[in-house]
N, C-alpha and C. Protein backbone atom coordinates (compact mmCIF):
# COMPACT_ATOMS: atom_id res chain seq x y z
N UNK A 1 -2.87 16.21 -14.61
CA UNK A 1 -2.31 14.88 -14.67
C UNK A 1 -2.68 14.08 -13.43
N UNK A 2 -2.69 14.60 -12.66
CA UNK A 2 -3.49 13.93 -10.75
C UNK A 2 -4.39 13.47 -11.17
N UNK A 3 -5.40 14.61 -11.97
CA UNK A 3 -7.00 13.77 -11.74
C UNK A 3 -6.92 12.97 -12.40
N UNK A 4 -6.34 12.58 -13.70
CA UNK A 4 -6.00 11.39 -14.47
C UNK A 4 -5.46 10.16 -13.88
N UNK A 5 -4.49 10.48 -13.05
CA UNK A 5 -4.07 9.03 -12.21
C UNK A 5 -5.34 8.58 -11.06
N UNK A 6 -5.92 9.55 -10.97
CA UNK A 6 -7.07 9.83 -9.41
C UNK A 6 -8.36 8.96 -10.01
N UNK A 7 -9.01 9.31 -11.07
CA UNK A 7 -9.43 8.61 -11.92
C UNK A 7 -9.66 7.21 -12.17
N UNK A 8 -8.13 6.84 -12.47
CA UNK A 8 -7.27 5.57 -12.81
C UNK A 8 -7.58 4.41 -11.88
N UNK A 9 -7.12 5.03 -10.84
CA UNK A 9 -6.93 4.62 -9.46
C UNK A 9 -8.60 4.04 -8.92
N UNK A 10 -9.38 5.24 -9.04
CA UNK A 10 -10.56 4.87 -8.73
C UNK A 10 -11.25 3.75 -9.53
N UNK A 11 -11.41 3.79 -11.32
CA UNK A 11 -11.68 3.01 -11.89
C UNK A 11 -11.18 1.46 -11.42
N UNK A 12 -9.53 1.35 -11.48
CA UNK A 12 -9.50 0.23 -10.99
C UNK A 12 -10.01 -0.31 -9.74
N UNK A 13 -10.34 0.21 -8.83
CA UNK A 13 -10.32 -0.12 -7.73
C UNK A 13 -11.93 -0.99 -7.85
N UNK A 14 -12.36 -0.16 -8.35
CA UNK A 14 -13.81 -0.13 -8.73
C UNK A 14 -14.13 -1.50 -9.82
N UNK A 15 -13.46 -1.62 -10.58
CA UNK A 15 -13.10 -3.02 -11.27
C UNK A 15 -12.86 -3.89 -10.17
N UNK A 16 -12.00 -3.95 -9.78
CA UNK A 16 -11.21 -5.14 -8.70
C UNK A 16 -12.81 -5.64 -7.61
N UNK A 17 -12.81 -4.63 -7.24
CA UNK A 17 -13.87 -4.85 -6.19
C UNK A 17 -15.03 -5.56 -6.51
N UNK A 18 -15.62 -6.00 -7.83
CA UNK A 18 -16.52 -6.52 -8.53
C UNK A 18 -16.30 -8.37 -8.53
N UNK A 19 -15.49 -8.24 -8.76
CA UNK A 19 -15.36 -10.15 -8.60
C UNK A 19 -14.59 -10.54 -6.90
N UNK A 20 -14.44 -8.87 -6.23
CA UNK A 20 -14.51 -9.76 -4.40
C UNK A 20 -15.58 -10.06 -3.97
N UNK A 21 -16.51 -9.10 -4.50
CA UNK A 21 -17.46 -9.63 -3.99
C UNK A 21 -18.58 -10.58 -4.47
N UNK A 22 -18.39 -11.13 -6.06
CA UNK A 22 -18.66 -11.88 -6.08
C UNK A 22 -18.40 -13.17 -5.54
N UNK A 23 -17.07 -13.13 -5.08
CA UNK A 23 -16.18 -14.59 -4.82
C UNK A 23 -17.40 -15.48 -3.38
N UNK A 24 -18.38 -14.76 -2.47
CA UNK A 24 -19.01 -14.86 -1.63
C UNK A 24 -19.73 -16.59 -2.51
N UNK A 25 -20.59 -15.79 -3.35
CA UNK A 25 -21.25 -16.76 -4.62
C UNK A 25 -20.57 -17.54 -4.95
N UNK A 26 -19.19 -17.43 -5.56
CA UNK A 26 -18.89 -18.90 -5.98
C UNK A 26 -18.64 -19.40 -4.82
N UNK A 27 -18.05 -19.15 -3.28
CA UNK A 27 -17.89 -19.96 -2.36
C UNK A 27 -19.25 -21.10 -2.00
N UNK A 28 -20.31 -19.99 -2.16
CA UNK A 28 -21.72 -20.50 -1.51
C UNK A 28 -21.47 -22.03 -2.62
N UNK A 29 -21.37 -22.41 -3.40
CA UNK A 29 -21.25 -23.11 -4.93
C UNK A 29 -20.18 -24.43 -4.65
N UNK A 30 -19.24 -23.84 -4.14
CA UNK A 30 -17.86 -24.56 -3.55
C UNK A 30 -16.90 -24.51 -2.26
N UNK A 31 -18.16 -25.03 -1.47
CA UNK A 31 -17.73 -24.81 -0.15
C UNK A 31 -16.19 -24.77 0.52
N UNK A 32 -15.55 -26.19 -0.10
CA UNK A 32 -14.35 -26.39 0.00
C UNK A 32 -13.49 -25.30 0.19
N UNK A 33 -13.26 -23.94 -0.99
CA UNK A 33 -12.61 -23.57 -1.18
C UNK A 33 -11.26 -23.32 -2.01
N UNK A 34 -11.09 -24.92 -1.86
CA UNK A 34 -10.12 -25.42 -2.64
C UNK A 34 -9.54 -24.23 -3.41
N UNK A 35 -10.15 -23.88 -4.43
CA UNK A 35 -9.43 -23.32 -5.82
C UNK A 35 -9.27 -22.16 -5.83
N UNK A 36 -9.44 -21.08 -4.23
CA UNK A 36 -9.63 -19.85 -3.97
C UNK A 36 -7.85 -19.97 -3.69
N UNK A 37 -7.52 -20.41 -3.20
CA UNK A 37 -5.99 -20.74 -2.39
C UNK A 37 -4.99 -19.64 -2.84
N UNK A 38 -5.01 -20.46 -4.27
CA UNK A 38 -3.88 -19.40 -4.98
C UNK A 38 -4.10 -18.18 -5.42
N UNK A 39 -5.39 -17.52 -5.33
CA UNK A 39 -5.48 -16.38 -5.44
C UNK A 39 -5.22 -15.48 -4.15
N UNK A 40 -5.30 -15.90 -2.50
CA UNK A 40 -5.34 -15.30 -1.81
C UNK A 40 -3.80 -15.07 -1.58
N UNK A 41 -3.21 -16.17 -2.30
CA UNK A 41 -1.74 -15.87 -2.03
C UNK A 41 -1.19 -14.57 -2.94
N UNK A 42 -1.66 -14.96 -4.08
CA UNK A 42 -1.28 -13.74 -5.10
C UNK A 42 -1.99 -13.06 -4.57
N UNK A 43 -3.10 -12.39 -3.92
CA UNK A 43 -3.26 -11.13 -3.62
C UNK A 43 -2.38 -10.27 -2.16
N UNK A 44 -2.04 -11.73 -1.73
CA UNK A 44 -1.29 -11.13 -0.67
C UNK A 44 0.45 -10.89 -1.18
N UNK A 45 0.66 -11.41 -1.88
CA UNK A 45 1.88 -11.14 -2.45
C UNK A 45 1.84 -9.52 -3.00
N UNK A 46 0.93 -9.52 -3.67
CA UNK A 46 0.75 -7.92 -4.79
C UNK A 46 0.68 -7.05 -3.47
N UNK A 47 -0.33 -7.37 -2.63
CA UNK A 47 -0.37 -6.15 -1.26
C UNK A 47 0.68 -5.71 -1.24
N UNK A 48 1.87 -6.76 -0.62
CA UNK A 48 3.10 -6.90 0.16
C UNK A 48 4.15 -6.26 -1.10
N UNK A 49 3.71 -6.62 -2.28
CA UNK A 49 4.61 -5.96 -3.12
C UNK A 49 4.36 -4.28 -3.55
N UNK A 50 3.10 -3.86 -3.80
CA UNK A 50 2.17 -2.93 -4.06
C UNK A 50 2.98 -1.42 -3.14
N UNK A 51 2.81 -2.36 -1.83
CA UNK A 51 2.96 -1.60 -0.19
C UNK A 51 4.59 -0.95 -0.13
N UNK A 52 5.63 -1.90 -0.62
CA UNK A 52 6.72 -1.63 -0.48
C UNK A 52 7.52 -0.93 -1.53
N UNK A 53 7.35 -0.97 -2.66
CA UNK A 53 7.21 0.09 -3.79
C UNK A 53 6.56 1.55 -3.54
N UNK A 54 5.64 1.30 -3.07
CA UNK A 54 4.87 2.75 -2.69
C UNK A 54 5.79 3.42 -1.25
N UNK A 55 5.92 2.71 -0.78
CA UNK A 55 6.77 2.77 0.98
C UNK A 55 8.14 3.62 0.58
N UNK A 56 8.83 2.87 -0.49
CA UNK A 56 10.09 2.80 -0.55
C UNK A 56 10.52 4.65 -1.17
N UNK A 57 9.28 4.35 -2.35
CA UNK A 57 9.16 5.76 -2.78
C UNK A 57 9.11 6.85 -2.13
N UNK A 58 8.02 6.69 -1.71
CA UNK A 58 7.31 7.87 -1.09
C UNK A 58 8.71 8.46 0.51
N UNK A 59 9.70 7.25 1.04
CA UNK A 59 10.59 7.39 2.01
C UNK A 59 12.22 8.28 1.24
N UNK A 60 12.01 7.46 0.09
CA UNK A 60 13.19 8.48 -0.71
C UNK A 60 12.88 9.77 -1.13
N UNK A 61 11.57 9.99 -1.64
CA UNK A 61 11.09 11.40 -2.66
C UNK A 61 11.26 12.52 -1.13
N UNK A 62 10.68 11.91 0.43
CA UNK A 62 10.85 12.82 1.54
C UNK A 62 12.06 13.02 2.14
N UNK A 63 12.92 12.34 2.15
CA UNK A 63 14.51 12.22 2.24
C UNK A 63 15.07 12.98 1.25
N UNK A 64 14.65 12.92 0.23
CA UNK A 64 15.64 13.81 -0.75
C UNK A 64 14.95 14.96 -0.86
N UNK A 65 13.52 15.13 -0.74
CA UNK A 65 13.54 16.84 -0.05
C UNK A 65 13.73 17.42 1.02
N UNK A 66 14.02 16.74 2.46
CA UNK A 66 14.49 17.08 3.46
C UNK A 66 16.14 17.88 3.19
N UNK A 67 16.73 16.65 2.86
CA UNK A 67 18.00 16.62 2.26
C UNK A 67 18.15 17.74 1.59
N UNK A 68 17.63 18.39 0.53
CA UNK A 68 18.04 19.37 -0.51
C UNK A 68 17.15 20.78 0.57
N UNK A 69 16.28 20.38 1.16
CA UNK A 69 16.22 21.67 2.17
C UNK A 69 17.11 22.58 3.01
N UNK A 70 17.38 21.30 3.40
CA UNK A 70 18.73 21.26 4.73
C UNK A 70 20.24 21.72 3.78
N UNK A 71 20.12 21.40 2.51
CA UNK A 71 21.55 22.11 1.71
C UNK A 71 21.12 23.11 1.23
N UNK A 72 20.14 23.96 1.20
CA UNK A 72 20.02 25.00 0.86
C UNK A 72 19.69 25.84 2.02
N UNK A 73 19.53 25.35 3.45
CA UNK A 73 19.16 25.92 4.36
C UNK A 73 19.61 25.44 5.56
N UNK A 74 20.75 25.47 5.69
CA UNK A 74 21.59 24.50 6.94
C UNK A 74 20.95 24.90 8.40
N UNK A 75 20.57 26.49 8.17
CA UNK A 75 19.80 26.43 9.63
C UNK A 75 18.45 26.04 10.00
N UNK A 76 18.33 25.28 8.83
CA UNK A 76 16.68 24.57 9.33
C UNK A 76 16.49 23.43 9.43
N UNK A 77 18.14 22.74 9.53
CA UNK A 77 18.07 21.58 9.86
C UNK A 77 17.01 21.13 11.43
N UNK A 78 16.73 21.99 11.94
CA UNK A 78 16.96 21.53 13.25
C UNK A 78 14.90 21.60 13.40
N UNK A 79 14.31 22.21 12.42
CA UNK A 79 13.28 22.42 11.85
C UNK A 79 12.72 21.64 11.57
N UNK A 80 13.62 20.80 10.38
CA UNK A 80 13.11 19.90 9.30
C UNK A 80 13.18 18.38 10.12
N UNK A 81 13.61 18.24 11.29
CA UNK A 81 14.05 17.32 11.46
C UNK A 81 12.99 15.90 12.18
N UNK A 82 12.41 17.05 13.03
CA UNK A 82 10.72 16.08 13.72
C UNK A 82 9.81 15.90 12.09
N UNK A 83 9.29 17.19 11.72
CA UNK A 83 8.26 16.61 10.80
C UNK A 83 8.82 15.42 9.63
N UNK A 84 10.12 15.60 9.33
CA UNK A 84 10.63 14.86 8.59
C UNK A 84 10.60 12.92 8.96
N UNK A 85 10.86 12.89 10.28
CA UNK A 85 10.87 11.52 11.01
C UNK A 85 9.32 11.14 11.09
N UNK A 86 8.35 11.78 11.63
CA UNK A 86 7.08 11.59 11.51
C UNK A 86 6.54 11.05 10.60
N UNK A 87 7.10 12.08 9.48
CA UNK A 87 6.62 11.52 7.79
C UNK A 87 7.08 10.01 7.35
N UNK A 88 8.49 9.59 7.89
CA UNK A 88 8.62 8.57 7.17
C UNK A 88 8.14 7.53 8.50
N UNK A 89 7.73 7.74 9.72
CA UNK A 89 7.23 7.01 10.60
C UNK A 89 5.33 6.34 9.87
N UNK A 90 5.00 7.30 9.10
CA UNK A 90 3.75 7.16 8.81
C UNK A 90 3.85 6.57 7.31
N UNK A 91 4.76 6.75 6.91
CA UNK A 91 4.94 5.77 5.81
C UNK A 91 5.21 4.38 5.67
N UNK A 92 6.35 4.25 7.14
CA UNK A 92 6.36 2.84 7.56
C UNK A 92 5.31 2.32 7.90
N UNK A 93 4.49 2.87 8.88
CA UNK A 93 3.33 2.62 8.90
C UNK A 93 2.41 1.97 8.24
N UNK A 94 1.64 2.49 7.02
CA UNK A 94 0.99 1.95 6.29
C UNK A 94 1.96 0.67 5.50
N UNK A 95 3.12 0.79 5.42
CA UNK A 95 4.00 -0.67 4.93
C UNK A 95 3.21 -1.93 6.01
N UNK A 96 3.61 -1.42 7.03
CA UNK A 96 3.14 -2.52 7.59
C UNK A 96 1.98 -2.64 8.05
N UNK A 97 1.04 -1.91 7.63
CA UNK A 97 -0.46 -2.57 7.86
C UNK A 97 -1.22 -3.27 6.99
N UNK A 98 -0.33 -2.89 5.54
CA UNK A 98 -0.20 -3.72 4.11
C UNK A 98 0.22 -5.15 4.67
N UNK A 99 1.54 -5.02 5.61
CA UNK A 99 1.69 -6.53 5.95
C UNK A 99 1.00 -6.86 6.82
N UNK A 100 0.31 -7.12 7.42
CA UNK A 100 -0.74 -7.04 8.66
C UNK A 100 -2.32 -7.51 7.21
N UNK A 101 -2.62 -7.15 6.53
CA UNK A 101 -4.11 -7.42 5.65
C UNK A 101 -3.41 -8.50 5.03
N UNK A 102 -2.15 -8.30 4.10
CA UNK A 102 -2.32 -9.48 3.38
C UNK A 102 -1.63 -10.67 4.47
N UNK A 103 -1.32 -11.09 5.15
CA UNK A 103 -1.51 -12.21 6.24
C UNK A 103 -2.45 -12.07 6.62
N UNK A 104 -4.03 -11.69 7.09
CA UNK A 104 -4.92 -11.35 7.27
C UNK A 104 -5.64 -12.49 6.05
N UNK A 105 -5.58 -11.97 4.79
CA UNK A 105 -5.87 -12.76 3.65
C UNK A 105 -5.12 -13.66 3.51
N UNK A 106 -4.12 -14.15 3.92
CA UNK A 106 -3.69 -15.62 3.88
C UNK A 106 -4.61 -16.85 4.75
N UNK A 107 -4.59 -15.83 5.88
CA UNK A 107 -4.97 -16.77 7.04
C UNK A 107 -6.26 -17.19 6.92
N UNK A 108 -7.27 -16.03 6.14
CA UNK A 108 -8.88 -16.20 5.94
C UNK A 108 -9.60 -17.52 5.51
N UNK A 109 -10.20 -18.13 6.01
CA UNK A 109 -10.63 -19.48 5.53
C UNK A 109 -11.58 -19.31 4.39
């Protein structure tokens, strides 16, 4: 079922990436810009939304196995407790480097 989402994942990505880089061409076409606007917003919105869904998840699914560790194993609380903070330190992480690109793509002329 992984390689199926793995797949998925790649295909789209692989789609998406086909009209960024066309967008170069229509700029060359329409210097202005003008009509690019609202797409950079919607893509920065989806980032920002994309990022925090994935964030939010991935901070509960490690919390609630920390959590059910630590109740089945009270003496490893003390174990579980660095790698556990790390993990959701690196999850925050990528949240906000999601916010960091799409302002990145707002700001892009």
């Amino acid at each position: 079922m992984k390689k199926i989402w793995s797949a998925a994942i790649i295909g789209l990505t692989v789609l998406a990436s086909n009209p960024a880089l066309a967008q170069e061409a229509a700029n060359a076409s329409n210097p202005s810009g003008i009509g690019n606007a609202g797409l950079k917003f919607l893509a920065a919105g989806l980032a920002i939304g994309l990022a925090v869904l994935g964030g939010t998840a991935g901070q509960g699914k490690a919390a609630a196995a920390a959590y059910e560790g630590i109740g089945r194993n009270p003496q490893s609380a003390d174990k579980m407790f660095t790698p556990l903070l790390l993990g959701l330190a690196l999850i925050e992480f990528q949240t906000i480097m999601a916010f960091i690109i799409a302002i990145l793509l707002v700001l892009q002329k």
